[in-house]
Protein backbone atom coordinates (compact mmCIF):
# COMPACT_ATOMS: atom_id res chain seq x y z
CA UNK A 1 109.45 199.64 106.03
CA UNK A 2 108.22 196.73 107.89
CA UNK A 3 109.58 195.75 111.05
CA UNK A 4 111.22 192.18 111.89
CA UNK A 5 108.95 192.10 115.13
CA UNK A 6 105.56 193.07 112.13
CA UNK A 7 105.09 189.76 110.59
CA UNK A 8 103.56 189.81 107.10
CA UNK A 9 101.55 187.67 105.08
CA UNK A 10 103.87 185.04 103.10
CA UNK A 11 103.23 185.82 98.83
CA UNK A 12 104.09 182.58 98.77
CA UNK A 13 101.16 181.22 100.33
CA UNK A 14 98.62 181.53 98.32
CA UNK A 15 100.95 180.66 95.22
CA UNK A 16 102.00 176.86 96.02
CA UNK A 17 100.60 174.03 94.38
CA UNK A 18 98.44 173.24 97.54
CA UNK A 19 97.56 174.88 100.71
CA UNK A 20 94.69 174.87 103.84
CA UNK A 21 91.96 177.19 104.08
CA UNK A 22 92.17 176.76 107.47
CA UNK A 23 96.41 177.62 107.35
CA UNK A 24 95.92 180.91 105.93
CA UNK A 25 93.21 181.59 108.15
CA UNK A 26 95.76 180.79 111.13
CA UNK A 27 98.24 182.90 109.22
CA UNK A 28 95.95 186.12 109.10
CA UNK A 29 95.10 185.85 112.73
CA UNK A 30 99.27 186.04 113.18
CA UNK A 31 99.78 188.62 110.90
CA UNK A 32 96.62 191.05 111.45
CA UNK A 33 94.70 189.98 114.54
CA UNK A 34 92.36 192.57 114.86
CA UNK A 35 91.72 192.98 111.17
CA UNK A 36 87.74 191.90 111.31
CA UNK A 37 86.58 188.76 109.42
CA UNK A 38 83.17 188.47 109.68
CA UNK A 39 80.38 191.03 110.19
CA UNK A 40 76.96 189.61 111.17
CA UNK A 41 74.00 192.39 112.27
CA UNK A 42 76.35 194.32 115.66
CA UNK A 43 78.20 191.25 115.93
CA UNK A 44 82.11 191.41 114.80
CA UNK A 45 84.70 188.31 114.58
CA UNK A 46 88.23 189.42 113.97
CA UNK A 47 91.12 187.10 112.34
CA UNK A 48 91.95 186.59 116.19
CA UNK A 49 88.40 185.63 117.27
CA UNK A 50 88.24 183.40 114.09
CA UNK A 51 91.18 181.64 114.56
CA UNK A 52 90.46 180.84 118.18
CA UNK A 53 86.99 180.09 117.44
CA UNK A 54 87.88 177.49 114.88
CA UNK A 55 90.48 175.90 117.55
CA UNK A 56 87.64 175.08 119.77
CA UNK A 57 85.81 173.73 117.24
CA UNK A 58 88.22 171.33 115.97
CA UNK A 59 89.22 170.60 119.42
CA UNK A 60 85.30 169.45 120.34
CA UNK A 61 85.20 167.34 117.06
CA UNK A 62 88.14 165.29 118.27
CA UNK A 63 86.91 165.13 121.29
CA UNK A 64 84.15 163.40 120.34
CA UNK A 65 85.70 161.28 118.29
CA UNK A 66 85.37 163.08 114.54
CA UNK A 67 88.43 163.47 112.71
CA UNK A 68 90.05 163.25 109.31
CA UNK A 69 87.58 161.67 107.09
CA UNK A 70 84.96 162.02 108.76
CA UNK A 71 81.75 164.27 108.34
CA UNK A 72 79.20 166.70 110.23
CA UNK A 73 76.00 167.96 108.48
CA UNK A 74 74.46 171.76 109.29
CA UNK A 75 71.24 172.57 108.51
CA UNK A 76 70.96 176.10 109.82
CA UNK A 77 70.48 180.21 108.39
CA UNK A 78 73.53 182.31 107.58
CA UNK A 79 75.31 183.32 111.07
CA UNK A 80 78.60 183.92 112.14
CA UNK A 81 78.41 180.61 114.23
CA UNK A 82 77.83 178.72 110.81
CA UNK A 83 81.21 180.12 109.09
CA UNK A 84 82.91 179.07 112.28
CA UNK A 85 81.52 175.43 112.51
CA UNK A 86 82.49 174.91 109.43
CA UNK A 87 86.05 176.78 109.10
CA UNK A 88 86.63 174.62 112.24
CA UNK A 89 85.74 171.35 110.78
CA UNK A 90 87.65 171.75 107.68
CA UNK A 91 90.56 172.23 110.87
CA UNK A 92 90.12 169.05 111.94
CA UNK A 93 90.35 167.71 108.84
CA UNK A 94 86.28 166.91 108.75
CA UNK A 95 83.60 167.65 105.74
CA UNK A 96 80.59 169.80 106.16
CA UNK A 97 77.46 168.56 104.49
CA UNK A 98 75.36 172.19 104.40
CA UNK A 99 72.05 171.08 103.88
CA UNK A 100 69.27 173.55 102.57
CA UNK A 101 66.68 174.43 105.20
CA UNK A 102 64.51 174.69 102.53
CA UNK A 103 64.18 170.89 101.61
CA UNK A 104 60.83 168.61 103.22
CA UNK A 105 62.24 166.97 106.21
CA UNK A 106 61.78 163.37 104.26
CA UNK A 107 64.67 164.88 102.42
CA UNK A 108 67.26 166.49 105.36
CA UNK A 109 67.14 163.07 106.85
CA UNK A 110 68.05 161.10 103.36
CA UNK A 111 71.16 164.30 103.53
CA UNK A 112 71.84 163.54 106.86
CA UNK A 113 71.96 159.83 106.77
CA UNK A 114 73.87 159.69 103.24
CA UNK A 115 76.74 162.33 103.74
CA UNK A 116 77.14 159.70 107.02
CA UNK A 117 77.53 162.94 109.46
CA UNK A 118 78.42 162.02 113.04
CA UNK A 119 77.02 165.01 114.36
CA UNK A 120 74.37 167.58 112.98
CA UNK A 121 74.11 170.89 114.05
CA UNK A 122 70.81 172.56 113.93
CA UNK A 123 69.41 176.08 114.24
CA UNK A 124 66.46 177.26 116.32
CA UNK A 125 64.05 177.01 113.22
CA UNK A 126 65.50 173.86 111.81
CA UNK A 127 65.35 172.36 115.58
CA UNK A 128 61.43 173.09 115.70
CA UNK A 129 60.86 171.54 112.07
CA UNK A 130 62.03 168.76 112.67
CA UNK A 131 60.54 168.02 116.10
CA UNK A 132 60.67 164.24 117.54
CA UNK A 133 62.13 163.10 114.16
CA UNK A 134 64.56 160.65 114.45
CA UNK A 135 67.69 161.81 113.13
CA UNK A 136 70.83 159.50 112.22
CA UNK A 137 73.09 160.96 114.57
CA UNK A 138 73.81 163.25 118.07
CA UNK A 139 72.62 166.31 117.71
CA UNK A 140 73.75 170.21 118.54
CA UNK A 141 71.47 172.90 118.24
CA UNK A 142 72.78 176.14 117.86
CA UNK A 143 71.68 177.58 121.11
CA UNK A 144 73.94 175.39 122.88
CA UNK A 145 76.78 176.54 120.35
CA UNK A 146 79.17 177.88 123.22
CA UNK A 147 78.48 174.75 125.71
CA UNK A 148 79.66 172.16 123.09
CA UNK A 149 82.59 174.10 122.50
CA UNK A 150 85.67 172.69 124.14
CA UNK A 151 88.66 175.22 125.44
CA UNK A 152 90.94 172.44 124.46
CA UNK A 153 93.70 173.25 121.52
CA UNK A 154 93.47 170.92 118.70
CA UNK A 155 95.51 168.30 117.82
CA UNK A 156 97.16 168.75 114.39
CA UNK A 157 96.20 166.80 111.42
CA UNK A 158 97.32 165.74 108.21
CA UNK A 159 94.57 166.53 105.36
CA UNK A 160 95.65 165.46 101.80
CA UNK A 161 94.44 166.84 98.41
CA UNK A 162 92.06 164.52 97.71
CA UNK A 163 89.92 164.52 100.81
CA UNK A 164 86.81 165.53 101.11
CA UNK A 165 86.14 169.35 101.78
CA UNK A 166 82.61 169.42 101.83
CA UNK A 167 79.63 167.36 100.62
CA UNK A 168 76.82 169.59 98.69
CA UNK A 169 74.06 168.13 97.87
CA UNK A 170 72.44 168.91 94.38
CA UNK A 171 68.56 168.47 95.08
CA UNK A 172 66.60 168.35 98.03
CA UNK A 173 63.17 169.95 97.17
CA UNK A 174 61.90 167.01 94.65
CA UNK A 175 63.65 163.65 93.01
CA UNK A 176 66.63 162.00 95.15
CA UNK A 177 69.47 163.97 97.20
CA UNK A 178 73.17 163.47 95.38
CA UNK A 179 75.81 164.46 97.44
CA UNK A 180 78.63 165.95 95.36
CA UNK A 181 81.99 165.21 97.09
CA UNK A 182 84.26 168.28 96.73
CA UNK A 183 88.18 167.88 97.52
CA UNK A 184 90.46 170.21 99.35
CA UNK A 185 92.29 170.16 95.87
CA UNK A 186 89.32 171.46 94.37
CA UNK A 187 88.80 174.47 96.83
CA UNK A 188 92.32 175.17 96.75
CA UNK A 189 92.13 175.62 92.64
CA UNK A 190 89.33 178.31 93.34
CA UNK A 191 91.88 180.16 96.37
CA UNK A 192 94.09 180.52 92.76
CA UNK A 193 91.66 181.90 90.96
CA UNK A 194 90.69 184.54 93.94
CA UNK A 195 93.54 186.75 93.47
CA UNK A 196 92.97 187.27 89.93
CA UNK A 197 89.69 188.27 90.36
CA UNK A 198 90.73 191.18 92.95
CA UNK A 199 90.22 189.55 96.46
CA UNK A 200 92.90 190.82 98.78
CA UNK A 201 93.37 191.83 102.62
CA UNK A 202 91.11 195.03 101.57
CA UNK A 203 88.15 192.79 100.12
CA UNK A 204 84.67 193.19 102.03
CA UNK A 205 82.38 190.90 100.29
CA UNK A 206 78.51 190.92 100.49
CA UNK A 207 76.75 187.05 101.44
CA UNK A 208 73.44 187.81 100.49
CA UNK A 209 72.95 183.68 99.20
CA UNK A 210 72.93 180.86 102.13
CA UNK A 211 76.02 179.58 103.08
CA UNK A 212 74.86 175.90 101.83
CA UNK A 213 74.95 176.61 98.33
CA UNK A 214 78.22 176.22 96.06
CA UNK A 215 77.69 180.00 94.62
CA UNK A 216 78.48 181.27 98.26
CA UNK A 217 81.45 179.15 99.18
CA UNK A 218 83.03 180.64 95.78
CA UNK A 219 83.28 183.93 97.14
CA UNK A 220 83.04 183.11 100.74
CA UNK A 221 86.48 180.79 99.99
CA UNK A 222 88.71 183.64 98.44
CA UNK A 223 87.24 186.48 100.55
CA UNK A 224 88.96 184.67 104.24
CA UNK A 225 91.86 183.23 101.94
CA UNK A 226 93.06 186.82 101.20
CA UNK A 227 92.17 187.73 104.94
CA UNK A 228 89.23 189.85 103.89
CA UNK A 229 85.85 190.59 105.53
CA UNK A 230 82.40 188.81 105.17
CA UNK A 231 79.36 191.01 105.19
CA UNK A 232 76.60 188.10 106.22
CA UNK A 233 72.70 188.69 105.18
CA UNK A 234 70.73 186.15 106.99
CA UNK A 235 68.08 187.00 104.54
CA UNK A 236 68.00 188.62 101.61
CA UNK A 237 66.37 192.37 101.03
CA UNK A 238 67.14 194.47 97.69
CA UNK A 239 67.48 197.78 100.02
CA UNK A 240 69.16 196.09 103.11
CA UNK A 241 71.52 194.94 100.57
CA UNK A 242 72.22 198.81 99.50
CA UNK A 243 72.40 199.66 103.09
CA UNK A 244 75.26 197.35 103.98
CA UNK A 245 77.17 197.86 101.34
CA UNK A 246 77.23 201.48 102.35
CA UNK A 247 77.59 201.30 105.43
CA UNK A 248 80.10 198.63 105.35
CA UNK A 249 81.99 199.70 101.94
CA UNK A 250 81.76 196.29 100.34
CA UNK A 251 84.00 195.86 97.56
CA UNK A 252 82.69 192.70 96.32
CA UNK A 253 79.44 190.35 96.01
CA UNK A 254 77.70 187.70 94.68
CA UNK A 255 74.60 187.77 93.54
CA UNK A 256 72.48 185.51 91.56
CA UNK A 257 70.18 187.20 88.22
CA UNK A 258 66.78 187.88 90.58
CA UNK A 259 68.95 189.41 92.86
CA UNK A 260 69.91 191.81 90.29
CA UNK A 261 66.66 192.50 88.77
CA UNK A 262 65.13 193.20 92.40
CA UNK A 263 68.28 195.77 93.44
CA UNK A 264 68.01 197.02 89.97
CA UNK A 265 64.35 197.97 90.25
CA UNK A 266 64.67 200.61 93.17
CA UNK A 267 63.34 203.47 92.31
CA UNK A 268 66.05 205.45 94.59
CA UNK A 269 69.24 202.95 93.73
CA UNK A 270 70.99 205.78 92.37
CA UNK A 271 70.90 207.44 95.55
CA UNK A 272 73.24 204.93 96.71
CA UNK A 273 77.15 205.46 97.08
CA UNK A 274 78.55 202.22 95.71
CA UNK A 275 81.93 203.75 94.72
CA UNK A 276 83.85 200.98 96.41
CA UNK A 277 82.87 198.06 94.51
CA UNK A 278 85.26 196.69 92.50
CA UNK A 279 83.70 193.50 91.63
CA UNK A 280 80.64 192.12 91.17
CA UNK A 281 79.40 188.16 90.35
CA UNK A 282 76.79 186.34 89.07
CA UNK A 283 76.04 182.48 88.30
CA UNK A 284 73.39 179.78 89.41
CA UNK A 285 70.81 181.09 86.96
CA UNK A 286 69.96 182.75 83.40
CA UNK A 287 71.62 186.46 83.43
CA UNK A 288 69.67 188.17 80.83
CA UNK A 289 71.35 190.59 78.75
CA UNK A 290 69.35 193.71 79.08
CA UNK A 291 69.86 193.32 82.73
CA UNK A 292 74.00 192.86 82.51
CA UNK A 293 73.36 196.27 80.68
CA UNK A 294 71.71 197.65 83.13
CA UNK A 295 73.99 196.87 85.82
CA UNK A 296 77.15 197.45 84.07
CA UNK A 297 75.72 201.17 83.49
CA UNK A 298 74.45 201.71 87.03
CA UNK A 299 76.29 200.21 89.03
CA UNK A 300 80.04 200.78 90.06
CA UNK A 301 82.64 198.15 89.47
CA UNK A 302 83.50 194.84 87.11
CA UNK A 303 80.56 192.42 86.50
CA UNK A 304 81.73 188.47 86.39
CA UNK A 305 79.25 185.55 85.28
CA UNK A 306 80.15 182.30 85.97
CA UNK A 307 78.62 179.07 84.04
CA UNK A 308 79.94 175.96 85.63
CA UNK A 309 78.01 172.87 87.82
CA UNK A 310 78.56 172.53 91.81
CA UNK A 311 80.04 168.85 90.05
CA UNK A 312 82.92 171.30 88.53
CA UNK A 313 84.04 169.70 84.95
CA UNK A 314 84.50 172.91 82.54
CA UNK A 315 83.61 176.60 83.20
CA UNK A 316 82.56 179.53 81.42
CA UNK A 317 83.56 182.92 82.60
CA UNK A 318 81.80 185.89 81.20
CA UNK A 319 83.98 189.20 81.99
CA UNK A 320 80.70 191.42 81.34
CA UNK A 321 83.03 195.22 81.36
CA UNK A 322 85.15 193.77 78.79
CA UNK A 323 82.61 192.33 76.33
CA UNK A 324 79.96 194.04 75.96
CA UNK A 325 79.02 193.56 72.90
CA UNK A 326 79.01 189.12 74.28
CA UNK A 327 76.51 189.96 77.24
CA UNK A 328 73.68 187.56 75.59
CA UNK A 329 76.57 184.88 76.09
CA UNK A 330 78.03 183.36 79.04
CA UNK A 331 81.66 183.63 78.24
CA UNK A 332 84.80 181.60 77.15
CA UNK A 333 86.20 178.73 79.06
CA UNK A 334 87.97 179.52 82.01
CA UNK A 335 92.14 179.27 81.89
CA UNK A 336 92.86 175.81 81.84
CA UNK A 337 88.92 174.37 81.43
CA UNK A 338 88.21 172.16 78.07
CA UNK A 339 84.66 172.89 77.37
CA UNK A 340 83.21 170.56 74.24
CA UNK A 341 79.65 170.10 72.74
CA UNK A 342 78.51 166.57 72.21
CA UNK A 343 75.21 165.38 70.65
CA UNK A 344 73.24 162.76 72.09
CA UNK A 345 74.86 159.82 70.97
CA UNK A 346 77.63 161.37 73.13
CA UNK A 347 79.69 161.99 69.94
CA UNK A 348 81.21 165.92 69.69
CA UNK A 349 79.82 167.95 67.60
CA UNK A 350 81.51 170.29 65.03
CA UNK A 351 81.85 173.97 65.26
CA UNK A 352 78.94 176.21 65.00
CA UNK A 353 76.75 172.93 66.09
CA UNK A 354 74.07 172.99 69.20
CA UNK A 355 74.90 170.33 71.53
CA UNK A 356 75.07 168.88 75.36
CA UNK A 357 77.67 170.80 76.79
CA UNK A 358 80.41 168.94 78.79
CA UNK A 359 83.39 170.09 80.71
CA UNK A 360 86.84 168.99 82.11
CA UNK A 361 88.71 171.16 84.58
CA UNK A 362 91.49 170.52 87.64
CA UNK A 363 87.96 171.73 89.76
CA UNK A 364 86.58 168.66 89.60
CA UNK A 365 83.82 166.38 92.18
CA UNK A 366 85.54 163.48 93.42
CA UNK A 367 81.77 161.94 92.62
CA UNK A 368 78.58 161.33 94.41
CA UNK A 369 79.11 160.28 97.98
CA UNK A 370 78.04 156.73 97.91
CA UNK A 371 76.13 156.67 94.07
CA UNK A 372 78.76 155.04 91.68
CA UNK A 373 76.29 154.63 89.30
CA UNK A 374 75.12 158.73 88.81
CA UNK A 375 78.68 159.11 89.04
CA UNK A 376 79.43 157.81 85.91
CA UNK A 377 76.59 158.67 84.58
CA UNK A 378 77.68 162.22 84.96
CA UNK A 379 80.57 161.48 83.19
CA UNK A 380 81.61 161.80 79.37
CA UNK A 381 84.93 160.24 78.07
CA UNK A 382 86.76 161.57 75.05
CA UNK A 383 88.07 159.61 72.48
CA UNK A 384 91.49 160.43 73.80
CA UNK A 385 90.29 159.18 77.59
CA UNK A 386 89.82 162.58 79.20
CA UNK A 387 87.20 162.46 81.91
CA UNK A 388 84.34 165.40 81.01
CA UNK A 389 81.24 166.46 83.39
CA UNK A 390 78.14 166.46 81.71
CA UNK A 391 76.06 169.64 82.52
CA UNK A 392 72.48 168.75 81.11
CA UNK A 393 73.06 172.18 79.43
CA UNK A 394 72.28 173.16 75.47
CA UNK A 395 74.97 175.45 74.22
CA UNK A 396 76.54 176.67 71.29
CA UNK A 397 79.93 178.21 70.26
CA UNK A 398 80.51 181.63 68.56
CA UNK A 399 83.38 182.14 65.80
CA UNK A 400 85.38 183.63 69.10
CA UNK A 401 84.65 181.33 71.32
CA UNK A 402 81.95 182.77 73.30
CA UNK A 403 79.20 179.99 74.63
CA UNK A 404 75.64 180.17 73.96
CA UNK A 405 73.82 179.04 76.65
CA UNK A 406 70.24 177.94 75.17
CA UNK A 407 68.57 176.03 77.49
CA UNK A 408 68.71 172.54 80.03
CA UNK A 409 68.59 169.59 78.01
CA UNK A 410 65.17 168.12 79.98
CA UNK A 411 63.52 171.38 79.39
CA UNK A 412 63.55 171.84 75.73
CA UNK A 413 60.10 171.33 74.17
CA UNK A 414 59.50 168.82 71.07
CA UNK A 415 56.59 170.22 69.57
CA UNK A 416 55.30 168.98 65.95
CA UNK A 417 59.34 167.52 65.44
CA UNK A 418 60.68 170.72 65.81
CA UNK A 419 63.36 171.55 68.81
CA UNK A 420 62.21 174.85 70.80
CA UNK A 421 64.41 176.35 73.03
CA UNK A 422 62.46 178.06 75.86
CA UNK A 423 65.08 180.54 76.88
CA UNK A 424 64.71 181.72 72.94
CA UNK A 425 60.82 182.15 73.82
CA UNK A 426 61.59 184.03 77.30
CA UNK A 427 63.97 186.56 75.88
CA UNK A 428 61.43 187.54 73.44
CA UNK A 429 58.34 187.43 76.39
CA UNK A 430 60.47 189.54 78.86
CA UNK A 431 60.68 192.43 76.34
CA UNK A 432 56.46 192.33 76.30
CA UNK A 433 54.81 195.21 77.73
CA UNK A 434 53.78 194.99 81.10
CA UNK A 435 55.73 191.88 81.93
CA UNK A 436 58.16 192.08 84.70
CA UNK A 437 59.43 188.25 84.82
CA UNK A 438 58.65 185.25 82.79
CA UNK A 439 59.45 181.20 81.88
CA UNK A 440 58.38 178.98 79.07
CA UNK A 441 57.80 175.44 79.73
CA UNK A 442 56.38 172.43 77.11
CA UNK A 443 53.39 170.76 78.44
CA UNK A 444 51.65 167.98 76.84
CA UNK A 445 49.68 168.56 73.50
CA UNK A 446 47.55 165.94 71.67
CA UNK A 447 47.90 167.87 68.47
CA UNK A 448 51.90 168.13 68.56
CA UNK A 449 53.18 166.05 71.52
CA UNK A 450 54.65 168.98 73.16
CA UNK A 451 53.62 173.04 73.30
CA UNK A 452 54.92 175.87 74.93
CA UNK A 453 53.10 177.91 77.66
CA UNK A 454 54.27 180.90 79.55
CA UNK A 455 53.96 182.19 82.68
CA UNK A 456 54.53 185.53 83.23
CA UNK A 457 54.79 188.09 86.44
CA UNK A 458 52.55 191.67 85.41
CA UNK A 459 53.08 195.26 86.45
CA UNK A 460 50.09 196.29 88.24
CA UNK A 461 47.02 196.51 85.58
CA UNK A 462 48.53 195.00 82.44
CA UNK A 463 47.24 192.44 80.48
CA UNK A 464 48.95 189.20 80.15
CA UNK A 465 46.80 187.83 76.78
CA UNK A 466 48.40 191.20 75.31
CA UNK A 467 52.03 190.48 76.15
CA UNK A 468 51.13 186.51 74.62
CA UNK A 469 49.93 188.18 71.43
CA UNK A 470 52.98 191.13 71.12
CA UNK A 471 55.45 187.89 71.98
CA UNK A 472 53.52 185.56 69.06
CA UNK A 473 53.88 188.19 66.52
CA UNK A 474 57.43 188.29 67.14
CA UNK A 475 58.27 184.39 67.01
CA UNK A 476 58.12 181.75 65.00
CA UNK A 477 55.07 180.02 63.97
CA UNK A 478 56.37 176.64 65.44
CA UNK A 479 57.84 178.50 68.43
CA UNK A 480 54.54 180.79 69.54
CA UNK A 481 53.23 180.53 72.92
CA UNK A 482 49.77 178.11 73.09
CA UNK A 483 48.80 180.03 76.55
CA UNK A 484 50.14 182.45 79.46
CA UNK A 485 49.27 182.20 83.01
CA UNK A 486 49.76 184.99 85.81
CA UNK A 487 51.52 184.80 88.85
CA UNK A 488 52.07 186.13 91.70
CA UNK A 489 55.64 185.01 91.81
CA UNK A 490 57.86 182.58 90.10
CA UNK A 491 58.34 179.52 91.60
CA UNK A 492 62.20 179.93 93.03
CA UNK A 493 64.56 177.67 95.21
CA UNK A 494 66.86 179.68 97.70
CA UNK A 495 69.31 180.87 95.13
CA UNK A 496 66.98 182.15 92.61
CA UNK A 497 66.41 179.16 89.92
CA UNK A 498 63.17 179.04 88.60
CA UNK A 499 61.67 175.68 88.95
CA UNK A 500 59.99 174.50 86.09
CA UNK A 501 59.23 171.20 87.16
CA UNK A 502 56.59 173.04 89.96
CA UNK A 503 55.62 175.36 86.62
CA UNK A 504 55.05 172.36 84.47
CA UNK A 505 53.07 170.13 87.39
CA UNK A 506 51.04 172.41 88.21
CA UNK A 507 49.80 173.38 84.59
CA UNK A 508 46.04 172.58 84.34
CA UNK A 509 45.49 173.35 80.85
């Protein structure tokens, strides 16, 4: 029996129509102070430390003049510091850009200067990269973290559904920055959808993906909403990953398909205790089957795939333990998502048909921050005037439901008239002896305007022209592979996406 003087965490709170991240933070540091929220290398942040953390924060925004509706930018590594800048914005009622480290400097200034930050917060490394550069507004560097802080309490502000949570930007390697606006509203809907997925006070999740990207915040969100603990990788390892879930007894992670493959291909991951997961998640990238497999017979726990767009619109949710028999798919809509095929005359297409998939959802961008134009663009509008998201994504529905994902729109290859889907191509190249990872991409062809090449990752010693010639024997004379090139290593961004615009430009056939 609980106490009057024990308080304890309201049911209620997490069920009402809308709610603050930053409340129920507040409320966790009442109810279980010392209950630890973040764990980063020997470093430990309870609810308490969090809370009070976050205070200062939004305190030192105010005082300098950045409040409700206004925005900061961080370009920085995964660190305890980071969750707390930006937990303390969201406080104050301010967005976070996150910016990718990883993007030229050309393009963290076009970030900086579009999400309209008024102050940017740097690490070390990000500091020395960008040097003299002018940037487009005051700037804290990590290092002086604890100076800028104020020990002033906060003012309390009024943030509304539809204001801006954070601002993530879709691109920043190669073509122009779009920063997708994402609501309060929106990041409440996935603090919902936490508890039915098993995050509770007793949740220790794994961030082994930077905290700019959209895959992290999903988990990240839920994992402090239910008052549970963060396990933060600064970078990732296959075995350090192991390690801290060990030591740590995470119960839940997410981890995008190379992640898998890498942890997966331990010789000595058996020898690991991973009793206590209970969940497991994947999105961002292609899953491929064989792997699910894999990991649902290895590895302790439920396996989740999400398909969905940082833009939100329509998602697909893949409950791997309870299908298995559906792993080559990526699931049925979520609860409450409309997910429709439409062909490129933006008409839908009938069941059974391949077409541009499109999705509506109450998860949905607000738009691009200052682009009207890609915003509706990125738009599709029923006959019966229901807003859609287009993904850029091929799919196809089963008789049950179950989506197809085939390939991105701009990367199918036209060769000869015929449509070739390259992920068709790569499940067939993957299965070649010898090959540990491969893509397909079209590249130019006088003969038939388009042709597929692959590029492949080999085991020590093996032969890529063999795995080309086991592959063409097993596909389709319009569909077989023209050449294969070796690499060291796929070309990746942060999160694991191959990029195929790198494979297809640098292609010197």
């Amino acid at each position: 029996m609980t106490s009057a003087a024990t308080p304890t965490f309201p049911a209620t709170a997490l069920d009402q129509p809308f709610g603050r991240l930053a409340d129920l933070i507040a409320t966790h540091a009442a109810v279980a102070p010392g209950r630890v929220a973040i764990i980063d290398g020997d470093r430990r942040l309870t609810y308490r430390d969090l809370d009070t953390a976050m205070n200062r924060v939004a305190a030192s925004l105010q005082r300098d003049s950045i409040g409700p509706g206004g925005s900061i930018a961080i370009a920085a590594g995964t660190s305890a510091d980071y969750v707390v800048l930006f937990m303390g914005a969201l406080r104050a009622g301010v967005a976070v850009a996150p910016l990718a480290p990883s993007s030229t400097h050309d393009a963290l200034v076009t970030m900086m200067t579009d999400s309209g930050a008024a102050r940017i917060f740097l690490d070390a490394d990000n500091a020395a990269a960008l040097g003299d550069r002018r940037l487009p507004a005051p700037v804290t560097a990590f290092a002086d973290f604890a100076a800028w802080l104020s020990a002033d309490s906060p003012a309390p502000v009024d943030v509304t559904p539809d204001m801006p949570f954070n601002i993530i930007y879709s691109s920043g390697t190669t073509g122009a920055p779009k920063g997708i606006v994402q609501s309060h509203a929106m990041r409440w809907a996935h603090v919902g959808r936490g508890t039915m997925l098993g995050y509770a006070a007793d949740t220790v999740t794994l961030v082994s993906t930077p905290l700019y990207s959209n895959t992290t915040l999903v988990s990240v969100i839920p994992t402090l909403a239910n008052g549970g603990a963060l396990v933060l990788m600064a970078k990732f390892d296959a075995r350090r990953a192991l390690e801290l879930s060990v030591a740590h007894g995470v119960t839940h992670a997410m981890l995008v398909p190379v992640q898998y493959r890498r942890i997966m291909e331990l010789p000595d991951f058996d020898a690991f205790d991973l009793s206590r997961y209970q969940m497991k998640f994947a999105t961002s990238a292609p899953f491929a089957a064989a792997l699910k497999a894999d990991v649902l017979a290895r590895w302790p726990g439920g396996l989740v795939e999400y398909f969905g767009m940082t833009e939100g619109g329509g998602s697909c949710i893949l409950i791997a333990h309870l299908y298995p028999d559906k792993l080559h798919t990526v699931g049925q809509p979520a609860p409450g998502h409309d997910i429709r095929l439409i062909d490129d005359a933006g008409v839908e297409v009938p069941p059974g048909t391949t077409g541009e998939i499109v999705g509506h959802s109450p998860a949905m961008m607000t738009g691009y921050h200052g682009q009207p134009g890609k915003t509706a663009d990125a738009r599709w509008t029923s006959p019966d005037g229901k807003v859609f998201i287009r993904t850029g994504d091929v799919g196809r529905f089963d008789d049950e439901g179950f989506l197809t994902l085939l390939d991105r729109k701009k990367d199918m290859i036209i060769s000869g008239g015929f449509n070739i889907y390259p992920s068709d191509l790569e499940a067939v190249l993957a299965q070649a002896p010898g090959v540990v990872e491969g893509a397909v991409v079209g590249v130019p062809s006088d003969a038939w305007g388009e042709t597929p090449v692959g590029f492949v990752v080999m085991r020590d010693g093996a032969d890529p022209e063999g795995a080309r010639a086991w592959t063409n024997e097993r596909l389709g004379k319009t569909q077989r592979l023209a050449a294969i090139v070796a690499l060291v290593a796929l070309p990746r961004s942060a999160i694991g996406k191959v990029l195929k615009r790198e494979l297809r430009d640098g292609w010197r056939g």
